[in-house]
C-alpha atoms as a PDB file:
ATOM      1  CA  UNK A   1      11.752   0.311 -29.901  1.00  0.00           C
ATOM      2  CA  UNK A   2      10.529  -1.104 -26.458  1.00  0.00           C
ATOM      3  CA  UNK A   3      12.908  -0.030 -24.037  1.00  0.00           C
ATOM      4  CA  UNK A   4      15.181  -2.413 -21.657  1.00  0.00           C
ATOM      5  CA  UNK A   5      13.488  -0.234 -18.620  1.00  0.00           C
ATOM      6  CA  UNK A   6      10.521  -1.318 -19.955  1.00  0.00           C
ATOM      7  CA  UNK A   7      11.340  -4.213 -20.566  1.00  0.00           C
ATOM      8  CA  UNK A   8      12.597  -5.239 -16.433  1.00  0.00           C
ATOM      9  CA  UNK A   9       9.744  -3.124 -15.285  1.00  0.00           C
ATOM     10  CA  UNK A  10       6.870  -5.463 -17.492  1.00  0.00           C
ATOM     11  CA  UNK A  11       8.418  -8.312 -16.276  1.00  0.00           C
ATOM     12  CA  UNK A  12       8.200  -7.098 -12.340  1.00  0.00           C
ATOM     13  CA  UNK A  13       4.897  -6.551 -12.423  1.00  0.00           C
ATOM     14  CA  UNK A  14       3.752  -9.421 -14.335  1.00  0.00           C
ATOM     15  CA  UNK A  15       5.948 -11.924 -11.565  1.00  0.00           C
ATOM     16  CA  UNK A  16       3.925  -9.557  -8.952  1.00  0.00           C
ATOM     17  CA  UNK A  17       0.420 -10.865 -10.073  1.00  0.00           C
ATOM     18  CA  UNK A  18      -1.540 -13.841  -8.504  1.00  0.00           C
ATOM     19  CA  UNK A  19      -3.771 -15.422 -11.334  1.00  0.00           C
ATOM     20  CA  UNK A  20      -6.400 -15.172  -9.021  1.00  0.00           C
ATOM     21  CA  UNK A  21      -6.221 -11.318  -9.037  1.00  0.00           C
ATOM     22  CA  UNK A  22      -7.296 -11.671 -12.983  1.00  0.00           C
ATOM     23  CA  UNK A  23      -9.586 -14.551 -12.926  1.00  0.00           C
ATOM     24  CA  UNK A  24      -7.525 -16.819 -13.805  1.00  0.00           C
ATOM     25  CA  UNK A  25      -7.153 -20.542 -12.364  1.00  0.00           C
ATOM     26  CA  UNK A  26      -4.146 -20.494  -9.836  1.00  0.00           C
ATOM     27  CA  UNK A  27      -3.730 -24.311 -10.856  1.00  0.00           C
ATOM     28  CA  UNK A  28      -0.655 -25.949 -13.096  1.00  0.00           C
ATOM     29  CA  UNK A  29       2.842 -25.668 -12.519  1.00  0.00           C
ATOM     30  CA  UNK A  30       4.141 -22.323 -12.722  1.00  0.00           C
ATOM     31  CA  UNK A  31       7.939 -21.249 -12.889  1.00  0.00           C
ATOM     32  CA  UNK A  32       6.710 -18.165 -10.695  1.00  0.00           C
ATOM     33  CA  UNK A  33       3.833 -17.209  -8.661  1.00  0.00           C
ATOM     34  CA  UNK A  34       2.959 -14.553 -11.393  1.00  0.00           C
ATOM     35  CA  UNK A  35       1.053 -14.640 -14.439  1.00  0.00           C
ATOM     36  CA  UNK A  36       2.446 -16.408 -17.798  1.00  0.00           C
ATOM     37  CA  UNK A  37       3.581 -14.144 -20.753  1.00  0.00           C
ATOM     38  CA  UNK A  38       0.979 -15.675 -22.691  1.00  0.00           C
ATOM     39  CA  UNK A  39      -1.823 -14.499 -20.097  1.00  0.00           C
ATOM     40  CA  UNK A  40      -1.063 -11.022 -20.141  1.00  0.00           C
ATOM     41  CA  UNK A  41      -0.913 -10.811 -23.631  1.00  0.00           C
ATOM     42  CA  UNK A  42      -4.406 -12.545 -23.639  1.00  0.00           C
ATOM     43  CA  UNK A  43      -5.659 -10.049 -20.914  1.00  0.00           C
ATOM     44  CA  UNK A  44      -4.161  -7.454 -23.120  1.00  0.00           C
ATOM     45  CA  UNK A  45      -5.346  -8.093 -26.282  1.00  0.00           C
ATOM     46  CA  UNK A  46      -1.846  -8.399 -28.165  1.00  0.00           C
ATOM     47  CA  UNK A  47      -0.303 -11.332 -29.531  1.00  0.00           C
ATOM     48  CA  UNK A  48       1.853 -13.530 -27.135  1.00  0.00           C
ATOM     49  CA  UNK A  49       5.088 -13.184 -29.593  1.00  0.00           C
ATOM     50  CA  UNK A  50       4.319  -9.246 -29.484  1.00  0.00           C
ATOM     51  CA  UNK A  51       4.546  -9.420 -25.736  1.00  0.00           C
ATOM     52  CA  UNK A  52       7.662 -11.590 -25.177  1.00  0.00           C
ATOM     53  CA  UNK A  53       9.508  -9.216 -27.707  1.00  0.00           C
ATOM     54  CA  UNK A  54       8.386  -6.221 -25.581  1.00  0.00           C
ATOM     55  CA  UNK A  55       9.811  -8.401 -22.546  1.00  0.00           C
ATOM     56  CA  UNK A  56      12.883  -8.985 -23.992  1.00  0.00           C
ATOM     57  CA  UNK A  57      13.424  -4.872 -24.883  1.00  0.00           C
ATOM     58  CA  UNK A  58      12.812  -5.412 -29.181  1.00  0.00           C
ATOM     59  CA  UNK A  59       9.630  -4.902 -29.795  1.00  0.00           C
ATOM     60  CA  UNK A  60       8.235  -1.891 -31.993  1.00  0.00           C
ATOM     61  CA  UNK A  61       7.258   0.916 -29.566  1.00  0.00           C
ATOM     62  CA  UNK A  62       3.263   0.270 -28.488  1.00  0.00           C
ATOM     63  CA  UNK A  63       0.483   2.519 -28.916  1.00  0.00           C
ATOM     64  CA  UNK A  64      -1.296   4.148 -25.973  1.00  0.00           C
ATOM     65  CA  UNK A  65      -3.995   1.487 -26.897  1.00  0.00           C
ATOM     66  CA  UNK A  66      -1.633  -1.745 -26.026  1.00  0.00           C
ATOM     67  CA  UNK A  67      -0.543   0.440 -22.867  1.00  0.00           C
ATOM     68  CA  UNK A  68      -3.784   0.827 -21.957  1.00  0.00           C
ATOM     69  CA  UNK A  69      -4.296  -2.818 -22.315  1.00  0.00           C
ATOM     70  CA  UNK A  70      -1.142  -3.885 -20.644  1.00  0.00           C
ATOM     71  CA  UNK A  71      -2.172  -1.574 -17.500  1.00  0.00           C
ATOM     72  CA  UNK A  72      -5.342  -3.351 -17.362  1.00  0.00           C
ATOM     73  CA  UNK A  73      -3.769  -6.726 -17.335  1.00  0.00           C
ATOM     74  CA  UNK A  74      -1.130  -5.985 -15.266  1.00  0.00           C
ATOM     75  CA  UNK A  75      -3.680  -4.159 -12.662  1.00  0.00           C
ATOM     76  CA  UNK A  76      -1.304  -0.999 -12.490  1.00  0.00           C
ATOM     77  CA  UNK A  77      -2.399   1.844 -10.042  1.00  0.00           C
ATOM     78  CA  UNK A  78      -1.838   5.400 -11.374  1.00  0.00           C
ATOM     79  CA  UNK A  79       1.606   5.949 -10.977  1.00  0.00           C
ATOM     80  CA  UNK A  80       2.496   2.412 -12.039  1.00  0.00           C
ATOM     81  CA  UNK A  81       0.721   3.250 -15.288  1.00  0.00           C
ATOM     82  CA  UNK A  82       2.057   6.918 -15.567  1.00  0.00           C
ATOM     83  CA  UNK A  83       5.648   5.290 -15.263  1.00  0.00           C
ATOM     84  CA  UNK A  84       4.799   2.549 -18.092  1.00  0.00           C
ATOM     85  CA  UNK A  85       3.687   5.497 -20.711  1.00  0.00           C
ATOM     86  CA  UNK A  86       6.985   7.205 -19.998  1.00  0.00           C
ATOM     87  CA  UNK A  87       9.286   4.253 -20.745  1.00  0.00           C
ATOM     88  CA  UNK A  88       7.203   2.987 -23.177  1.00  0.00           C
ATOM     89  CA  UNK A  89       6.437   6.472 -25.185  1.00  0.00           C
ATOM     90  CA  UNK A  90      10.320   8.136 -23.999  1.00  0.00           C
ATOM     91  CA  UNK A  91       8.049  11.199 -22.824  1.00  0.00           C
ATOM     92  CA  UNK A  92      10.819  14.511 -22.374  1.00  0.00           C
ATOM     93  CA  UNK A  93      12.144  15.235 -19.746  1.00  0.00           C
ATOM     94  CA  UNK A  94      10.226  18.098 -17.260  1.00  0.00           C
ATOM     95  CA  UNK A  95      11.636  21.393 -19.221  1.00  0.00           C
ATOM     96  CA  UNK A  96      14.438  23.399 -17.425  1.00  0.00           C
ATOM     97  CA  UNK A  97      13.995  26.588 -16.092  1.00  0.00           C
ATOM     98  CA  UNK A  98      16.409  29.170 -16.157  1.00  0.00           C
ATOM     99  CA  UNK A  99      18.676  26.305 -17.480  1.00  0.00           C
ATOM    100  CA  UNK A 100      18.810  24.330 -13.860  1.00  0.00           C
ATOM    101  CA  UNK A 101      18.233  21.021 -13.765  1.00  0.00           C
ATOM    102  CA  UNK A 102      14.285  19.953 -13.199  1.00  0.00           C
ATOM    103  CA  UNK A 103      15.092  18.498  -9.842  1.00  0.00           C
ATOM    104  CA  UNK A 104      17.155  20.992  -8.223  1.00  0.00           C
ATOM    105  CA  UNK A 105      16.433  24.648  -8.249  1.00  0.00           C
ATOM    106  CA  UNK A 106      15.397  26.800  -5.125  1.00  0.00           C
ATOM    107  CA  UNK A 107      11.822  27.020  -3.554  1.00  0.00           C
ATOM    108  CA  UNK A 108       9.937  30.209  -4.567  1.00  0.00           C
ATOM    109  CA  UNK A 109       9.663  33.202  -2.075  1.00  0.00           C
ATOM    110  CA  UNK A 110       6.064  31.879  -1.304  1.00  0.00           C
ATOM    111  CA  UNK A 111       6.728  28.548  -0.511  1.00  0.00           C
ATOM    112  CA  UNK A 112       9.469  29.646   1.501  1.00  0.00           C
ATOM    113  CA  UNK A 113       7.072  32.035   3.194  1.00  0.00           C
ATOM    114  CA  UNK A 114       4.541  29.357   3.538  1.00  0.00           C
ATOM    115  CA  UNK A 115       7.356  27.116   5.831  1.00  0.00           C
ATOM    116  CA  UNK A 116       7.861  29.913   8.011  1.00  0.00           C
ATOM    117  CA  UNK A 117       4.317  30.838   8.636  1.00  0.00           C
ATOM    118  CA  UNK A 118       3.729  26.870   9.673  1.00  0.00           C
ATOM    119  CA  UNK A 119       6.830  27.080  11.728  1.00  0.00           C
ATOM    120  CA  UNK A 120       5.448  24.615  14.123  1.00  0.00           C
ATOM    121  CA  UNK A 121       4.417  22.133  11.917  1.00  0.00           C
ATOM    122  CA  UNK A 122       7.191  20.285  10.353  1.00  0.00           C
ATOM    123  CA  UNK A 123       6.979  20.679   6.831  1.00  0.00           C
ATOM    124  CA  UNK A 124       9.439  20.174   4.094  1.00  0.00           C
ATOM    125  CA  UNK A 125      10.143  19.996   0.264  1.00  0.00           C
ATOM    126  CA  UNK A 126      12.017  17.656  -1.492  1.00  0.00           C
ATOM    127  CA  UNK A 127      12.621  16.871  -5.244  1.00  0.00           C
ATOM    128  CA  UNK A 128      11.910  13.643  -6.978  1.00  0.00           C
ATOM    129  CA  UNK A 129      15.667  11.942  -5.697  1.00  0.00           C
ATOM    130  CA  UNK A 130      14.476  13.173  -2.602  1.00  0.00           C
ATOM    131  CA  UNK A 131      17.417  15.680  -1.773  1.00  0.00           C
ATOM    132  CA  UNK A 132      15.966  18.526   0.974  1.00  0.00           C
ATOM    133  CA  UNK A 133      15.343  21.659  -1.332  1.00  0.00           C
ATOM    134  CA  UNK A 134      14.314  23.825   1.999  1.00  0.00           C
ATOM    135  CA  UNK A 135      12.052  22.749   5.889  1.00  0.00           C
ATOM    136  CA  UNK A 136      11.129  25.032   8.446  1.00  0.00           C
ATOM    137  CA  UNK A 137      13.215  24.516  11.865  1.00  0.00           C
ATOM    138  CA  UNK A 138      10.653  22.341  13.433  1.00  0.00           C
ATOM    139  CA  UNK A 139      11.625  19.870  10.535  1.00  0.00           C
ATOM    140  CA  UNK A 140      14.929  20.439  11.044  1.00  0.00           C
ATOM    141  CA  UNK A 141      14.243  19.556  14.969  1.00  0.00           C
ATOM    142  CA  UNK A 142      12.251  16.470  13.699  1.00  0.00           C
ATOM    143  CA  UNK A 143      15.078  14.947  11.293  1.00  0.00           C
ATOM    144  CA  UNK A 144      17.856  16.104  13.423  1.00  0.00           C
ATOM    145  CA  UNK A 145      20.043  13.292  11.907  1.00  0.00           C
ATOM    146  CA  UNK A 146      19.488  14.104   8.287  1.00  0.00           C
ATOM    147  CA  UNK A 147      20.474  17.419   9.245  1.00  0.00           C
ATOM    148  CA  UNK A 148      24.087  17.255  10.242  1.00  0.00           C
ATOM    149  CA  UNK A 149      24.616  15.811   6.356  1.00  0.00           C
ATOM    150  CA  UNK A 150      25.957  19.115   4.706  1.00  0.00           C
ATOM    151  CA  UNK A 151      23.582  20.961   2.952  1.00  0.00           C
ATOM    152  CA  UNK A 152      24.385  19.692  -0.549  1.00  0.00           C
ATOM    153  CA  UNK A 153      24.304  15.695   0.581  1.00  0.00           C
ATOM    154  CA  UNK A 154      21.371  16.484   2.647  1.00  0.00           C
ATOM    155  CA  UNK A 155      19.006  13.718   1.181  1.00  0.00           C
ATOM    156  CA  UNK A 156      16.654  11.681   2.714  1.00  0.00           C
ATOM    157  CA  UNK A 157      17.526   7.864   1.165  1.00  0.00           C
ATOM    158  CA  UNK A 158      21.395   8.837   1.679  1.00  0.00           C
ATOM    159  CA  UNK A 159      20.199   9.181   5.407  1.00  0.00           C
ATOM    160  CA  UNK A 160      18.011   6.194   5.134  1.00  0.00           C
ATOM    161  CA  UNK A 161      20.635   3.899   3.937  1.00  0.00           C
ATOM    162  CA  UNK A 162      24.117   5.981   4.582  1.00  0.00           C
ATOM    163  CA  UNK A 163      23.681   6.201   8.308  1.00  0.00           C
ATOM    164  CA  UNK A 164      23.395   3.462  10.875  1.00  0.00           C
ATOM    165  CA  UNK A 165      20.725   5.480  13.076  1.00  0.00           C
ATOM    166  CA  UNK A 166      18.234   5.932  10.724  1.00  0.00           C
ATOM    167  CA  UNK A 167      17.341   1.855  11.449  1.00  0.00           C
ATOM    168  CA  UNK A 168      16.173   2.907  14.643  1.00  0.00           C
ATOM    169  CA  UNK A 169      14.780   6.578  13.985  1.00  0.00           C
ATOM    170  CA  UNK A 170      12.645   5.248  11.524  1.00  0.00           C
ATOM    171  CA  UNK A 171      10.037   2.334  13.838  1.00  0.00           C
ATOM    172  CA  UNK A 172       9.342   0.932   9.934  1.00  0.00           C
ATOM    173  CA  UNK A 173      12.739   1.775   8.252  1.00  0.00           C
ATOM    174  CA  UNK A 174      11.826  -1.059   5.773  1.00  0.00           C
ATOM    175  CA  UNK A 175       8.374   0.421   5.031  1.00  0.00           C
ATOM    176  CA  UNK A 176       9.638   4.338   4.455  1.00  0.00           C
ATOM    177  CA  UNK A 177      13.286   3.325   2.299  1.00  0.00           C
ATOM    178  CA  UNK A 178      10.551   1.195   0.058  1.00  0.00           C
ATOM    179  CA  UNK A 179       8.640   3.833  -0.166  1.00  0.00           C
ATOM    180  CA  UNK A 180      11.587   6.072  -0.763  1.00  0.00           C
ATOM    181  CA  UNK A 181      13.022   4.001  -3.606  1.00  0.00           C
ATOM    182  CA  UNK A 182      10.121   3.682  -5.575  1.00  0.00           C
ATOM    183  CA  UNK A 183       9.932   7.444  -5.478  1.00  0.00           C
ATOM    184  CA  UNK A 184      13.418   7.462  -6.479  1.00  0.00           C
ATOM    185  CA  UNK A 185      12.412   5.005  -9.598  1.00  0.00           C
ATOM    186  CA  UNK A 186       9.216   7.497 -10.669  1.00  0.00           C
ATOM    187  CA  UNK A 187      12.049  10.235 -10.879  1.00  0.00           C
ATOM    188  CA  UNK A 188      13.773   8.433 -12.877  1.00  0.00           C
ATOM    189  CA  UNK A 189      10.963   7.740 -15.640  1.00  0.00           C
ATOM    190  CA  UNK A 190      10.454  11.204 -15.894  1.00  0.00           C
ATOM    191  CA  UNK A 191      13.877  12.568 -16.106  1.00  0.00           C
ATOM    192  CA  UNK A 192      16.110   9.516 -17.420  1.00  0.00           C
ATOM    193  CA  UNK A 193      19.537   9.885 -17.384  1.00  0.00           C
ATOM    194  CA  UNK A 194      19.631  12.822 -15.771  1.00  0.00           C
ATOM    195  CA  UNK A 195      23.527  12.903 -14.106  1.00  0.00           C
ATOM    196  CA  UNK A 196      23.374  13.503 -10.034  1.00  0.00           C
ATOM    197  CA  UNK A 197      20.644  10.814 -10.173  1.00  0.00           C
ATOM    198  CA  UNK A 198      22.272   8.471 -11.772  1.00  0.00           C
ATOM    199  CA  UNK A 199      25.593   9.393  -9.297  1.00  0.00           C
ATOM    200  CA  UNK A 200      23.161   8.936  -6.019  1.00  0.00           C
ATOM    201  CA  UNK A 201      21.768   5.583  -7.020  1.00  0.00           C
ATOM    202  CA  UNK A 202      25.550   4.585  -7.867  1.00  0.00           C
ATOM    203  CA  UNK A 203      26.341   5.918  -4.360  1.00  0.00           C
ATOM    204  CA  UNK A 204      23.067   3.933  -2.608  1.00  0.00           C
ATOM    205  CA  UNK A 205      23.974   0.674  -4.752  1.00  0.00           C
ATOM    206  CA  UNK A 206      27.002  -0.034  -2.470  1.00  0.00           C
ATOM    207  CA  UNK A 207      24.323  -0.690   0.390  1.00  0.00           C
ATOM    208  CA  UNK A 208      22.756  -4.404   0.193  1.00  0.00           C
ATOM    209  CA  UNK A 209      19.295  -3.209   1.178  1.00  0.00           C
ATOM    210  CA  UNK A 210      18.993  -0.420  -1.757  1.00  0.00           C
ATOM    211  CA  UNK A 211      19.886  -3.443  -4.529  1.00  0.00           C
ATOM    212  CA  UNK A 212      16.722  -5.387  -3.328  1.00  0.00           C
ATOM    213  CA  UNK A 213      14.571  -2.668  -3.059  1.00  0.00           C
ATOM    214  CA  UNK A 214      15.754  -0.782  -6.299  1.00  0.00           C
ATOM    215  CA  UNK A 215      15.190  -4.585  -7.995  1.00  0.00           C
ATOM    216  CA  UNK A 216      11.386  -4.526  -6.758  1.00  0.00           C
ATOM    217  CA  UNK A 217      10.887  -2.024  -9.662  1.00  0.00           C
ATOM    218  CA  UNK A 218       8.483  -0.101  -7.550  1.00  0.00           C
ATOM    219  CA  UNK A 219       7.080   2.973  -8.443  1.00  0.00           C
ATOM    220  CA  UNK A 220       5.169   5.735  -6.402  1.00  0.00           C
ATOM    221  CA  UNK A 221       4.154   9.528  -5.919  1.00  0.00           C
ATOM    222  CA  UNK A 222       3.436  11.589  -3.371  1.00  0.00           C
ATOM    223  CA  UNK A 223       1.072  10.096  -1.282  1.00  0.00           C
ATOM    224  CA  UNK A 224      -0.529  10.362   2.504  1.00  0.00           C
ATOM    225  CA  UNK A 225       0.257   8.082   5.949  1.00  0.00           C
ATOM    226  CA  UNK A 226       1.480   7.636   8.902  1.00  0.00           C
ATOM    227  CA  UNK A 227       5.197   7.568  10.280  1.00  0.00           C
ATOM    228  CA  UNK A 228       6.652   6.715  13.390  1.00  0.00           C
ATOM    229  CA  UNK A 229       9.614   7.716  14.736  1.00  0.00           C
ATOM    230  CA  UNK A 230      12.414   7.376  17.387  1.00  0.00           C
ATOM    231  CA  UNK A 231      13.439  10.661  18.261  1.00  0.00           C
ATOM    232  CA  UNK A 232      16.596  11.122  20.311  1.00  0.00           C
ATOM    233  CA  UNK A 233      15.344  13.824  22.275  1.00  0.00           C
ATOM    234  CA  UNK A 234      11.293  13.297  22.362  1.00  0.00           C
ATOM    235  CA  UNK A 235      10.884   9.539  22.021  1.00  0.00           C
ATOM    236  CA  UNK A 236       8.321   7.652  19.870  1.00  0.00           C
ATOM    237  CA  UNK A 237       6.379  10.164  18.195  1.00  0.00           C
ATOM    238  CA  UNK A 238       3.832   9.328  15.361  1.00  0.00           C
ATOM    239  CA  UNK A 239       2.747  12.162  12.720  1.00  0.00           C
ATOM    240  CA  UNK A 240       0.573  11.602   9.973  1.00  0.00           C
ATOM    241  CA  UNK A 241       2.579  12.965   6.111  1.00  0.00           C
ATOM    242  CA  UNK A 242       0.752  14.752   3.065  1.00  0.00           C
ATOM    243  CA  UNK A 243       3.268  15.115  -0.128  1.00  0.00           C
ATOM    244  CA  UNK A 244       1.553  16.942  -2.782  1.00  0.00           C
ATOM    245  CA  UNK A 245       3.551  18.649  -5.423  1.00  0.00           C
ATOM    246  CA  UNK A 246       4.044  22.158  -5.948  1.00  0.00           C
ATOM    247  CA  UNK A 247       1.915  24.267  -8.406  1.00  0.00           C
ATOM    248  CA  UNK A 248       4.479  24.958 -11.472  1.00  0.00           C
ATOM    249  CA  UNK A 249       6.822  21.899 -10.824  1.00  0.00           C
ATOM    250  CA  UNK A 250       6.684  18.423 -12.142  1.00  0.00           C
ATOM    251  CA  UNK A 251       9.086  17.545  -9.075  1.00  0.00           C
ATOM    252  CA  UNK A 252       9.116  19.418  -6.117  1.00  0.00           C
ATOM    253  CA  UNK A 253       7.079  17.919  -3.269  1.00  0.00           C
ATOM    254  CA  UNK A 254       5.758  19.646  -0.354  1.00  0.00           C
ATOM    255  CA  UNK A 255       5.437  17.824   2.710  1.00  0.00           C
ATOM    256  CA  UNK A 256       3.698  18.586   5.963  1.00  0.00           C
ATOM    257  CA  UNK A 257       3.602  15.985   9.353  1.00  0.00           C
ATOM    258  CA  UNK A 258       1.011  16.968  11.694  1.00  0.00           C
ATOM    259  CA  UNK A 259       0.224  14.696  15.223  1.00  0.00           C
ATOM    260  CA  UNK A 260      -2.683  12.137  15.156  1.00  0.00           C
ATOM    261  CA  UNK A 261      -3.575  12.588  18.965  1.00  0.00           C
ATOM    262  CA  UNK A 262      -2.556  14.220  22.217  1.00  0.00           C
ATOM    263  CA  UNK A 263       0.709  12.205  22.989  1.00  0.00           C
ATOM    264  CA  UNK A 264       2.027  12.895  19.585  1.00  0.00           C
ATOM    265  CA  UNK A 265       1.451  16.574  19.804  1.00  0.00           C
ATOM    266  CA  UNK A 266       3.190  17.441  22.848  1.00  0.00           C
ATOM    267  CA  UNK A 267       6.035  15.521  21.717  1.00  0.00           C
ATOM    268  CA  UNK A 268       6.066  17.481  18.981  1.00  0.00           C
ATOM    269  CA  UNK A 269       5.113  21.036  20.651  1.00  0.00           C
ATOM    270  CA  UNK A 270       8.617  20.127  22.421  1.00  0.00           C
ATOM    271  CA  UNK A 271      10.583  19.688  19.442  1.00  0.00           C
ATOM    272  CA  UNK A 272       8.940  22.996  17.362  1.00  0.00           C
ATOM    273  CA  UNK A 273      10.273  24.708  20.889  1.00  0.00           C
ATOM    274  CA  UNK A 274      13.439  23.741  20.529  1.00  0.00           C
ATOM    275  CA  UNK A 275      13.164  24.610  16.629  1.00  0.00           C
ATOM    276  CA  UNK A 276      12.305  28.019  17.696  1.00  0.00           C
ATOM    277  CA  UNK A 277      15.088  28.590  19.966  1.00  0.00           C
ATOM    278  CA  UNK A 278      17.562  27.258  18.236  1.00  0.00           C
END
């Protein structure tokens, strides 16, 4: 059976989706912006009734050739799609190791030797709720807010959202707790009902903000960028972010910020000196 998460998540996209995008005329009245039920499932190649039913959570489960279809009409990008096959085919869970839930676990002796040797490049790794698994100090320097959470709390979207500050640390808070949400929601496809994520997105519901974003139904991986903070001890500082995910893991992310031009780096030469001495 077609799945209620599915189900929300079709809808989203399909509200998401000018006409235009598809070839489609953007003329007639609409009851939203997005496409009509009966145009996806015509972009698709399914029946109209087929589609509604997978709306509305009770259709039969589809084949990887109507999710193939659906990604096409809906004009998914690659984790939009890789989410859809996991609702839609209930894909297991990443295995455990050693019994410890996917998501948690410590980093291996070389990843933990690889933050020390980069020591002056902030670099981090964080699973797919984004709690802090392990940074080097000049991270630690970097996010100096996110680290006076205790260790166990220590997670970036409970920083985000949990602590006035982070409004002005982060120059486009909006931008990075979107960004951290949807990675929240891929997490979720690939490890559903999995307990402390389920408690942390109970915890983040209380805040306004999270509700809106969560209800976007956004989904994302690690990516690349820019960020831009307000650091209380350095100032504005902007460092372009790699997240690519660890060799043996299906959620650990390694993250490294590096500085896009002269200004940047000796902003952030100060802070991986006062990393080192502290």
């Amino acid at each position: 059976m077609a799945t209620r998460e599915m189900a929300e998540f079709l809808r989203s996209r399909r509200d998401r989706i000018r006409p235009a995008v598809v070839g489609l005329p953007e003329g007639g009245r609409r009851r939203t912006p997005g496409l009509r039920r009966a145009e996806v499932a015509l972009l698709a190649g399914i029946s109209p009734d087929y589609y509604m039913r997978l709306e509305q959570g009770r259709g039969t489960r589809p084949s990887p050739s109507v999710l193939d279809g659906l990604a096409r009409a809906l004009v998914l990008n690659d984790d939009e799609r890789d989410h859809l096959y996991r609702l839609a085919l209930e894909l297991p869970s990443p295995p455990q190791v050693n019994g410890e839930d996917p998501l948690d676990g410590q980093v291996g002796r070389e990843v933990a030797q690889l933050l020390d040797a980069i020591d002056r490049v902030p670099a981090y790794v964080v699973n797919g709720r984004l709690d802090v698994l392990a940074w080097n100090r000049t991270a630690a320097a970097l996010m100096c807010e996110v680290a006076e959470l205790p260790e166990p709390r220590r997670n970036m979207l409970r920083y985000a959202f949990g602590d006035p500050r982070a409004r002005s640390f982060y120059v486009d808070w909006e931008g990075v707790v979107r960004h951290g949400v949807a990675q929240l929601r891929a997490a979720t496809g690939r490890d559903p009902g999995n307990p402390v994520t389920e408690a942390l997105i109970r915890e983040l519901s209380r805040d306004a903000a999270f509700r809106d974003c969560w209800a976007r139904q956004d989904v994302k991986g690690p990516g690349t960028g820019r960020k831009e903070y307000r650091h209380p001890v350095v100032g504005r500082i902007s460092l372009d972010y790699i997240g690519m995910l660890l060799p043996g893991t299906a959620e650990h992310q390694f993250v490294t910020l590096t500085a896009p031009d002269a200004e940047s780096q000796a902003a952030l030469d100060k802070l991986a000196a006062a990393g080192v001495s502290a």
